[in-house]
N, C-alpha and C. Protein backbone atom coordinates (compact mmCIF):
# COMPACT_ATOMS: atom_id res chain seq x y z
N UNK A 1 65.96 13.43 -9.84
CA UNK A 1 64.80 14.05 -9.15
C UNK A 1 63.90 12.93 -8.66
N UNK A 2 63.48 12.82 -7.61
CA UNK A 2 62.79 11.66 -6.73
C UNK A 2 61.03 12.22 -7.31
N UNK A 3 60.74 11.21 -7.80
CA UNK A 3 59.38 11.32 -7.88
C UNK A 3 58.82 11.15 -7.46
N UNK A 4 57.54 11.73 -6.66
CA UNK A 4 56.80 11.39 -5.25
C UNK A 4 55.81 10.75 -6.31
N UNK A 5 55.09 9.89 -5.49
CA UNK A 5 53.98 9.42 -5.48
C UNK A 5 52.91 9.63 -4.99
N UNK A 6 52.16 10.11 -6.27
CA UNK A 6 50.90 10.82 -5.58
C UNK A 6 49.84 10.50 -5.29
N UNK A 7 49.46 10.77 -3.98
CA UNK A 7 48.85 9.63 -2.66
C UNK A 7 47.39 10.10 -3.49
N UNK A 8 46.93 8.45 -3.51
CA UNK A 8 45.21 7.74 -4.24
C UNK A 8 44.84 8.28 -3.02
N UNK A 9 43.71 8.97 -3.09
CA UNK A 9 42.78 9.21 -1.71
C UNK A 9 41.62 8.42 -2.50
N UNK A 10 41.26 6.95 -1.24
CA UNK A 10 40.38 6.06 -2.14
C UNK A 10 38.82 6.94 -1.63
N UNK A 11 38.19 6.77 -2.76
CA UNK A 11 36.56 7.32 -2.94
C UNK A 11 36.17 6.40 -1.72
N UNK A 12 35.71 7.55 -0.90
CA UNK A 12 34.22 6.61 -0.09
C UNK A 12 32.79 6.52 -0.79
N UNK A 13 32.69 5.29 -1.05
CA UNK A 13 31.90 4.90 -1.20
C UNK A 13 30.50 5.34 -0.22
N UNK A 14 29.58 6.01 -0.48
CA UNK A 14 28.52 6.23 0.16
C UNK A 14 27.69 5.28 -0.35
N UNK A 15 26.84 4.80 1.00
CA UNK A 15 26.22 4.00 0.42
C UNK A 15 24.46 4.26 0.37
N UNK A 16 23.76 3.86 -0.96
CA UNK A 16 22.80 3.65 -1.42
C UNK A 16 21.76 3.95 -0.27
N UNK A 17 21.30 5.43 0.39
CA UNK A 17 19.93 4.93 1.11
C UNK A 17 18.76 4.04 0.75
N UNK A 18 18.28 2.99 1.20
CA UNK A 18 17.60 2.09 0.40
C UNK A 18 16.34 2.71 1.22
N UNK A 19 15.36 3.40 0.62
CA UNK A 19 14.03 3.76 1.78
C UNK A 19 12.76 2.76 1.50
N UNK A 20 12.65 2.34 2.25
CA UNK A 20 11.25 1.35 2.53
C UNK A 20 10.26 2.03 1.58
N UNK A 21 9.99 1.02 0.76
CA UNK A 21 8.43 1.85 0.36
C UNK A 21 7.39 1.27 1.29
N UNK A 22 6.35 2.00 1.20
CA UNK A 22 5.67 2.18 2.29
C UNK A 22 4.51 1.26 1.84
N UNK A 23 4.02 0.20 2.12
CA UNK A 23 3.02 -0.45 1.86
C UNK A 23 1.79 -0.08 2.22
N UNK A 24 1.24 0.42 1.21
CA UNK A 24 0.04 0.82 1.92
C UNK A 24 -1.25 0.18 1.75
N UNK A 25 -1.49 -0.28 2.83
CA UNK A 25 -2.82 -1.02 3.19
C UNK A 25 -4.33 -0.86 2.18
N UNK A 26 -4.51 -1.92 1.54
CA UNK A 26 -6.03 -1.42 0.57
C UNK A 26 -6.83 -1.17 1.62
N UNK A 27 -7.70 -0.02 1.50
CA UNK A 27 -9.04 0.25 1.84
C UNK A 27 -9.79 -1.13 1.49
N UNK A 28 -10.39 -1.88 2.79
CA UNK A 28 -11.40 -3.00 2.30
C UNK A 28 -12.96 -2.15 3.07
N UNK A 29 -13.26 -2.19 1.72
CA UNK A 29 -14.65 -1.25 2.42
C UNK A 29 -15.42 -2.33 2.52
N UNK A 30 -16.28 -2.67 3.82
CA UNK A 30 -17.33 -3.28 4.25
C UNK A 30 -18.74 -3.60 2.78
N UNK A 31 -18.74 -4.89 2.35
CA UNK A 31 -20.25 -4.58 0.97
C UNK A 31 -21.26 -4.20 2.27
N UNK A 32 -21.89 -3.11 2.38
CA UNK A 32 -23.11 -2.71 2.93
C UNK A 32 -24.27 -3.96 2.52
N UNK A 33 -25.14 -5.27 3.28
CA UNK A 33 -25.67 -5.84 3.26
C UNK A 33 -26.46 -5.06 3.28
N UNK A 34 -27.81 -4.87 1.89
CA UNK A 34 -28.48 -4.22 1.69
C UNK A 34 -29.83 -5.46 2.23
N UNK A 35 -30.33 -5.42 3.62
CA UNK A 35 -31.63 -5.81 3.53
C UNK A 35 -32.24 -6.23 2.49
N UNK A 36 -32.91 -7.71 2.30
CA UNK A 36 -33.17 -7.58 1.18
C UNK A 36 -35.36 -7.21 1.94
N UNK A 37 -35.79 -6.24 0.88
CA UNK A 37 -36.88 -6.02 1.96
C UNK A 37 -38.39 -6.84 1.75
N UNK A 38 -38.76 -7.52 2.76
CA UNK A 38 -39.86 -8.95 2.72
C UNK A 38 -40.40 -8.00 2.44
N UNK A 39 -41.74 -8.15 1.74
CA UNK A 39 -43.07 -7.55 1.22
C UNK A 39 -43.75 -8.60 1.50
N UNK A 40 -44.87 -8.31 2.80
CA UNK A 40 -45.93 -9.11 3.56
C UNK A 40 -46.67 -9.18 2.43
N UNK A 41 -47.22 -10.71 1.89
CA UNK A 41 -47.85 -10.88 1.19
C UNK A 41 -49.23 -10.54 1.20
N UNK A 42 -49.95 -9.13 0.60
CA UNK A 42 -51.52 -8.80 1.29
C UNK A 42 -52.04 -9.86 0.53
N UNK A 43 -53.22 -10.19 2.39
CA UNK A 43 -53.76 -11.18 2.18
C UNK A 43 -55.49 -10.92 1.61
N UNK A 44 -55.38 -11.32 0.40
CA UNK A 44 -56.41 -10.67 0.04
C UNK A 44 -57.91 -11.36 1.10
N UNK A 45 -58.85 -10.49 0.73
CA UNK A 45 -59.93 -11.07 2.12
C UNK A 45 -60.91 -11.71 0.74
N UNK A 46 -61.28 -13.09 1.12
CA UNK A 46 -62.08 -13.55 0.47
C UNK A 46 -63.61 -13.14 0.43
N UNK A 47 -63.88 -12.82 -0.84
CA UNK A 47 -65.21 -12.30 -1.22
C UNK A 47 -66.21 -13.32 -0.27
């Protein structure tokens, strides 16, 4: 009796979707330069 050989169907390999992670940009929030506020020195009026 002839023995067939039974045909390897080779695995495809699928390959690995590699997905970008997504870099996401820091928020650089502006420091709000808070004025610093002059206070006019009152000039007192001499007695």
């Amino acid at each position: 009796t002839p023995v067939e050989p039974t045909p390897v169907e080779p695995t495809p390999v699928e390959p690995t979707p590699v997905e970008p992670t997504p870099v996401e940009p820091t928020p650089v929030e502006p420091t709000p330069a808070e004025p610093t506020p002059a206070e006019p020195t009152p000039a007192e009026p001499t007695p």
